[in-house]
C-alpha atoms as a PDB file:
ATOM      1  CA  UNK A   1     -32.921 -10.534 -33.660  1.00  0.00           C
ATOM      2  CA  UNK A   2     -33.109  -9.170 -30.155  1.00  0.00           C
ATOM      3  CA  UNK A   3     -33.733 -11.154 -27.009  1.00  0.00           C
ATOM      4  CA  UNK A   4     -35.233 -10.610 -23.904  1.00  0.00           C
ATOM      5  CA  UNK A   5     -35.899 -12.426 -20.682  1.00  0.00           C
ATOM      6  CA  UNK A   6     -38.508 -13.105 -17.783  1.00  0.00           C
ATOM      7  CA  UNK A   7     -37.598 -14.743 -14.882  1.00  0.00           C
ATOM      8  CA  UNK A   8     -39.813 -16.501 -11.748  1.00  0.00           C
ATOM      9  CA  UNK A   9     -37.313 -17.689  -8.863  1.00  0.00           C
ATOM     10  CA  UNK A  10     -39.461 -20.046  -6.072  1.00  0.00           C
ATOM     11  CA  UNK A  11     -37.891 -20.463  -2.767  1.00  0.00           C
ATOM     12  CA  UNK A  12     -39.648 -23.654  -1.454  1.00  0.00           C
ATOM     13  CA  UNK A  13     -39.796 -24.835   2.564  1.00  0.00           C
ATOM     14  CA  UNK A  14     -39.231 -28.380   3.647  1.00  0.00           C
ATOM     15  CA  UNK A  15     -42.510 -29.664   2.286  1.00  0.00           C
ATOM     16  CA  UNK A  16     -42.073 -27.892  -1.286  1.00  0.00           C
ATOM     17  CA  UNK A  17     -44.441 -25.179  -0.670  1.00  0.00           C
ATOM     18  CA  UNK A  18     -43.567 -21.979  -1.874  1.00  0.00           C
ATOM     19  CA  UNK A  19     -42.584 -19.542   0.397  1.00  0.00           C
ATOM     20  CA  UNK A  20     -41.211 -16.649  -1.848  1.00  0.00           C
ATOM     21  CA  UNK A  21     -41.597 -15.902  -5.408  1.00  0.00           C
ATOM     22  CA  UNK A  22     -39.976 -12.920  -7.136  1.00  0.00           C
ATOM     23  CA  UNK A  23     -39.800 -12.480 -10.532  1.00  0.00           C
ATOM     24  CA  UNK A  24     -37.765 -10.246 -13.150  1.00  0.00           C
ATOM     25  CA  UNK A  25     -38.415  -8.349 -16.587  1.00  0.00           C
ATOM     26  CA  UNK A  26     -35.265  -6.732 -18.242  1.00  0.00           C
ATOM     27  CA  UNK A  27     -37.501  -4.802 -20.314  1.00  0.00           C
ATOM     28  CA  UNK A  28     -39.743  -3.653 -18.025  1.00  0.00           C
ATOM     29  CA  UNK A  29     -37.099  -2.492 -15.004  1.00  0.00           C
ATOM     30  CA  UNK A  30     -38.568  -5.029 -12.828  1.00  0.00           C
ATOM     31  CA  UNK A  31     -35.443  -7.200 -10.647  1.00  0.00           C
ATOM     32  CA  UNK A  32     -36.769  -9.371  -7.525  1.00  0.00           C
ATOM     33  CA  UNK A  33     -40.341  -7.991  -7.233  1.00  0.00           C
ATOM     34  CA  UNK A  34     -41.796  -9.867  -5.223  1.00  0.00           C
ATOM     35  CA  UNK A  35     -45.238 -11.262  -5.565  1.00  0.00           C
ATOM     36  CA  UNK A  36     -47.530 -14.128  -3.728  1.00  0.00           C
ATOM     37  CA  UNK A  37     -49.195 -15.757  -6.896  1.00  0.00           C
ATOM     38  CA  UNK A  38     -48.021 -16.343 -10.248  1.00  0.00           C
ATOM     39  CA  UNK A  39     -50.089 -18.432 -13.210  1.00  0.00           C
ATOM     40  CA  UNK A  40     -48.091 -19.061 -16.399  1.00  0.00           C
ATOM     41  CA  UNK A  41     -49.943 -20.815 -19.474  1.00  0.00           C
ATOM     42  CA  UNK A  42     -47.927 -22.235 -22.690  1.00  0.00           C
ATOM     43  CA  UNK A  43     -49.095 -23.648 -26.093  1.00  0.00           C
ATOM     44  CA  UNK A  44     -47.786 -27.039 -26.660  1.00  0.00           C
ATOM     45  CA  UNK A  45     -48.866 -26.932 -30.495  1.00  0.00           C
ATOM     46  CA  UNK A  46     -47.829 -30.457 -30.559  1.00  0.00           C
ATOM     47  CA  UNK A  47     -50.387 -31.937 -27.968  1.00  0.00           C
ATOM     48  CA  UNK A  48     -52.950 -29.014 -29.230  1.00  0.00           C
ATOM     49  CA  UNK A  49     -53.317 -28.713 -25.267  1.00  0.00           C
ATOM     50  CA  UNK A  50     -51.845 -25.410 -22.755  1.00  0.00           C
ATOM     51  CA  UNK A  51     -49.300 -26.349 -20.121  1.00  0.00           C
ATOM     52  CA  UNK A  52     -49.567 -24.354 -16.801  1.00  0.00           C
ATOM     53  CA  UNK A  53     -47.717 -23.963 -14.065  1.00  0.00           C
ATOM     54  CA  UNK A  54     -49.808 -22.346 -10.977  1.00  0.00           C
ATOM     55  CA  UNK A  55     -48.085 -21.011  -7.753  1.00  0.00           C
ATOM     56  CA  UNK A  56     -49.063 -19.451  -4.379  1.00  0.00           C
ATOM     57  CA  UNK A  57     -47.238 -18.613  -1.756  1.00  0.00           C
ATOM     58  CA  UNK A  58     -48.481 -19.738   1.785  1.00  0.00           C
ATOM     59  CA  UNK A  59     -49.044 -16.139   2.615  1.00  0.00           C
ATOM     60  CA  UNK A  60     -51.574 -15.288  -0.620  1.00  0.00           C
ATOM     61  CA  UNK A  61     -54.955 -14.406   1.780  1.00  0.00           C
ATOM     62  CA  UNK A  62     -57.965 -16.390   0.133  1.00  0.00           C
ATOM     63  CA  UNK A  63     -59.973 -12.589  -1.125  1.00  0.00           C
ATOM     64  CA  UNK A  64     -56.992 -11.561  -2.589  1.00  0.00           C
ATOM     65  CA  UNK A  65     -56.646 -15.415  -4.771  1.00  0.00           C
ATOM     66  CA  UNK A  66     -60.542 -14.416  -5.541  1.00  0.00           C
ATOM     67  CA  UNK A  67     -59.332 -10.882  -6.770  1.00  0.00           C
ATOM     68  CA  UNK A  68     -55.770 -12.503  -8.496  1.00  0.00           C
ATOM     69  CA  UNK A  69     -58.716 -15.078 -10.599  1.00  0.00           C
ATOM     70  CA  UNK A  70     -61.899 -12.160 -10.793  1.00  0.00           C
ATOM     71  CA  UNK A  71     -58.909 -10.246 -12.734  1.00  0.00           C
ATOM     72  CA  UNK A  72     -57.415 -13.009 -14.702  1.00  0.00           C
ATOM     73  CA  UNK A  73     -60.591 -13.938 -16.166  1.00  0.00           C
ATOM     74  CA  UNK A  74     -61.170 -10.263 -17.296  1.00  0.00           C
ATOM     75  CA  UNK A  75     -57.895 -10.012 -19.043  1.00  0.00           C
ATOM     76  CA  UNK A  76     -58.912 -13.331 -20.969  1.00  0.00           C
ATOM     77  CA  UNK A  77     -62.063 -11.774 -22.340  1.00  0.00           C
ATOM     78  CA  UNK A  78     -59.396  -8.765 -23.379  1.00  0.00           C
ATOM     79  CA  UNK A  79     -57.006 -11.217 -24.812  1.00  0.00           C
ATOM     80  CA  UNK A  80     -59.231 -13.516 -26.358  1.00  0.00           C
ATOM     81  CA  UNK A  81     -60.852 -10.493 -28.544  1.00  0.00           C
ATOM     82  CA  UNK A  82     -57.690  -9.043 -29.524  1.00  0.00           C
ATOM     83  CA  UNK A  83     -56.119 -12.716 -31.072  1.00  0.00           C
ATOM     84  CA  UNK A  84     -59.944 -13.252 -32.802  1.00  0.00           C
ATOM     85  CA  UNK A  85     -61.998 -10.219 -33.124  1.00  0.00           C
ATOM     86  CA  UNK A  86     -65.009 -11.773 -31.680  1.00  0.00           C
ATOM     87  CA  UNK A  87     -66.614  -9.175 -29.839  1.00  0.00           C
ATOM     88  CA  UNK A  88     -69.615 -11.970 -28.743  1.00  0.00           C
ATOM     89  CA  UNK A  89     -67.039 -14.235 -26.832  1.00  0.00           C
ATOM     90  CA  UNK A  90     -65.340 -11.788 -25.246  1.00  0.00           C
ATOM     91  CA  UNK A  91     -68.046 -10.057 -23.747  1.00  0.00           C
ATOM     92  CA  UNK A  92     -69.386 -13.788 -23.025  1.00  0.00           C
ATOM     93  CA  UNK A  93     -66.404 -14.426 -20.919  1.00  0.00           C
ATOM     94  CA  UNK A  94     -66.406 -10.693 -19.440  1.00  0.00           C
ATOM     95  CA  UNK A  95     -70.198 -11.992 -18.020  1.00  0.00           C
ATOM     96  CA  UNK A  96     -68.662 -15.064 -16.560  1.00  0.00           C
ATOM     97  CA  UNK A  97     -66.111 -12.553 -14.946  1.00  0.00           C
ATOM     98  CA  UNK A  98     -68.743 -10.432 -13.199  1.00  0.00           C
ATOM     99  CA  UNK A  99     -70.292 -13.699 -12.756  1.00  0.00           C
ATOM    100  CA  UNK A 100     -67.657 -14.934 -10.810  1.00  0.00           C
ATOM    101  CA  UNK A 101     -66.879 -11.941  -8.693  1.00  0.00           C
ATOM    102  CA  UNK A 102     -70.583 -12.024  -7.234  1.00  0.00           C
ATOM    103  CA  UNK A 103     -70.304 -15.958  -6.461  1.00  0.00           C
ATOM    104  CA  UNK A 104     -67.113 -15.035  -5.154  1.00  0.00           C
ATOM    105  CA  UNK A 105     -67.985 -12.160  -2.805  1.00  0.00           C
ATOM    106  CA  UNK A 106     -65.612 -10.187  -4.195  1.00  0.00           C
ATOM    107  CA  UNK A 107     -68.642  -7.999  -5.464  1.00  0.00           C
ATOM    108  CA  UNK A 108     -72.406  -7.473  -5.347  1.00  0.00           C
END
């Protein structure tokens, strides 16, 4: 079996803010990239519920958080076809995307 690993390292300030996030990806050549947002979802299969962990540093800007969530949503609709093949949903949750963006003022 082979292994890989990902790695997110948080520097925090006094308060427990963060004020630097880099991450790593052996596979993908990445080492310290840095980045000001970071959203990371697990399956507990045992409480049937996801377990998140949401980060921003205090430098993320407020349109790029709209533009970091506009995408996110996007790539569920993507994801959420691929793992069940229902082309309805997806483009359900690709209308709440666009949806979002205009509410946002991220588009018009």
């Amino acid at each position: 079996m082979r292994k890989t690993q990902i790695t997110i390292d948080v520097e925090l300030d006094e308060n427990h803010i963060p004020e630097l996030i880099t991450w790593n990806a052996q596979d993908g050549g990445i080492e310290k990239e840095e980045t000001k947002a970071t959203m990371i979802s697990v399956w507990d299969d045992k409480k049937m519920e996801a377990l998140r962990i949401d980060l921003w540093t205090k430098e993320m800007p407020v349109d790029q958080m709209k533009m970091f969530m506009h995408q996110i949503l996007v790539s569920l609709g993507s994801t959420y076809q691929r793992a069940t093949g229902e082309d309805d949903v997806a483009q359900w949750i690709e209308q709440i995307a666009e949806e979002f963006a205009v509410k946002s003022a991220i588009k018009m």
